[in-house]
Protein backbone atom coordinates (compact mmCIF):
# COMPACT_ATOMS: atom_id res chain seq x y z
CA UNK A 1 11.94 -73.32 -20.01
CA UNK A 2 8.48 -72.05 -21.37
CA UNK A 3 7.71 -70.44 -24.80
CA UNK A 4 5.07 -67.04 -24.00
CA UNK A 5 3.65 -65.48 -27.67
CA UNK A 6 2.18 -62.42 -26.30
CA UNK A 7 0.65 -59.73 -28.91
CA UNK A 8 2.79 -61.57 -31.57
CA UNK A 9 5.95 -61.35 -29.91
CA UNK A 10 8.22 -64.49 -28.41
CA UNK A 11 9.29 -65.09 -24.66
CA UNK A 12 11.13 -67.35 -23.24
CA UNK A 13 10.74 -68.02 -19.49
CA UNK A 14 13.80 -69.45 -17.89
CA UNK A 15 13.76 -68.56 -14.26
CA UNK A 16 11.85 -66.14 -14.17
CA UNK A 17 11.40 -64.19 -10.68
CA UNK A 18 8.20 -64.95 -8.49
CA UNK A 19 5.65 -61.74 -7.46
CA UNK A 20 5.58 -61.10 -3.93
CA UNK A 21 2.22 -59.40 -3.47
CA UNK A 22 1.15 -57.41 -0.63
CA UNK A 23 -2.32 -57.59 0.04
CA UNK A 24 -4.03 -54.71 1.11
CA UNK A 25 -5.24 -55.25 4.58
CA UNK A 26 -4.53 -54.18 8.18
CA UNK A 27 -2.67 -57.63 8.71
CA UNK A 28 0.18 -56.85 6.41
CA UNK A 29 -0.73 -60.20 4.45
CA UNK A 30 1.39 -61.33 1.23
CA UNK A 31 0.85 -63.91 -1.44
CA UNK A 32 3.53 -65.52 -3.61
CA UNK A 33 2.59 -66.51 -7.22
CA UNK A 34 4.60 -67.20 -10.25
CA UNK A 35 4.15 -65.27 -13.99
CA UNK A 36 2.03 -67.78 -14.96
CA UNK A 37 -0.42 -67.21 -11.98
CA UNK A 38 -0.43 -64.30 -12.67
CA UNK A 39 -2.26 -64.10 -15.44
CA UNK A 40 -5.43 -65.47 -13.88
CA UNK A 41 -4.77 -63.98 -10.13
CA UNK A 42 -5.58 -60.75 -11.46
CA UNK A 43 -8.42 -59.13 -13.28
CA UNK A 44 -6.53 -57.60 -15.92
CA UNK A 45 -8.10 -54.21 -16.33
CA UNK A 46 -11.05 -54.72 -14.12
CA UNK A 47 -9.72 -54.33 -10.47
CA UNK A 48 -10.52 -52.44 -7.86
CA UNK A 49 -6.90 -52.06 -6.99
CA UNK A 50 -3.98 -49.88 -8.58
CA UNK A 51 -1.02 -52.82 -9.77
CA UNK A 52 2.30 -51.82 -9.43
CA UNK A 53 5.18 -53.78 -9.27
CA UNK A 54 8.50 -52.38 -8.30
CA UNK A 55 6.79 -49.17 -7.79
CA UNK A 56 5.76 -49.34 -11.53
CA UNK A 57 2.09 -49.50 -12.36
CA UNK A 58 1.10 -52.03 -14.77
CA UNK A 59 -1.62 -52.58 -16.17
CA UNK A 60 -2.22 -55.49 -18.13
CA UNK A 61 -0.30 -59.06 -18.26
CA UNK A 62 1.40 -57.91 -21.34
CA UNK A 63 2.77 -55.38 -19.84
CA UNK A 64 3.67 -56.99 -16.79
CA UNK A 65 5.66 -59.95 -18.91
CA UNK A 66 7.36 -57.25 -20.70
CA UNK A 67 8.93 -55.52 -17.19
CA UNK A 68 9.75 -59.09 -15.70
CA UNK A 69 11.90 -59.76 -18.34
CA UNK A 70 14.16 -56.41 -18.34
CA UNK A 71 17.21 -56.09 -17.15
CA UNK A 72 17.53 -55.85 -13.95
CA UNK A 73 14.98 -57.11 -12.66
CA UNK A 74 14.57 -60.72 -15.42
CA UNK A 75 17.57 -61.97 -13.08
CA UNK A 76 15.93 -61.27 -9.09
CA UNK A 77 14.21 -63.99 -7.12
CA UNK A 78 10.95 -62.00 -6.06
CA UNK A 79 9.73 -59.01 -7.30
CA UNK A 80 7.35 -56.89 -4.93
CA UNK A 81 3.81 -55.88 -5.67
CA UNK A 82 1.68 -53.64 -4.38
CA UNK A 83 -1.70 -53.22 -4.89
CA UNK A 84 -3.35 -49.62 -3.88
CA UNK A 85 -7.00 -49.65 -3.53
CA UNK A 86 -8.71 -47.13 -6.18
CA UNK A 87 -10.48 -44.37 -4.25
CA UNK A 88 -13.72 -43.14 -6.00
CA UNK A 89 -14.69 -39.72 -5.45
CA UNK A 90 -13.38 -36.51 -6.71
């Protein structure tokens, strides 16, 4: 069990499900890392990539330890990201 305090509010991480991310390249590649990883494995608000987990975007580790721990998805083994590269342009 770990105690989060994020933006003044409480979490507690029992078993929390693990991010299954799939990398964007040609190889089909994935990377398994845990909400705590997470935190550091991306840069919050400064990639080059769209986040979405679930098919959700998120955008910032708040936000991304707020969706892990709603129902239904607080009680699944893996949850699946994606990450979209940004096209610039217009």
């Amino acid at each position: 069990m770990t105690r989060l305090i994020l933006s003044g509010k409480e979490y507690i991480q029992m078993n929390r499900p693990k991010l299954r991310i799939k990398l964007p390249s040609p190889n089909a590649a994935e990377d398994i890392c845990d909400l705590q990883e997470a935190k550091h494995r991306f840069n919050w608000g400064h990639e080059p990539f769209l986040i979405l987990v679930e098919k959700q975007p998120i955008s910032s580790y708040e936000e991304l330890v707020e969706f892990v721990n709603r129902k239904p998805f607080k009680d699944r083994e893996f949850l699946e990201v994606e990450l979209q590269p940004l096209l610039a342009g217009g």
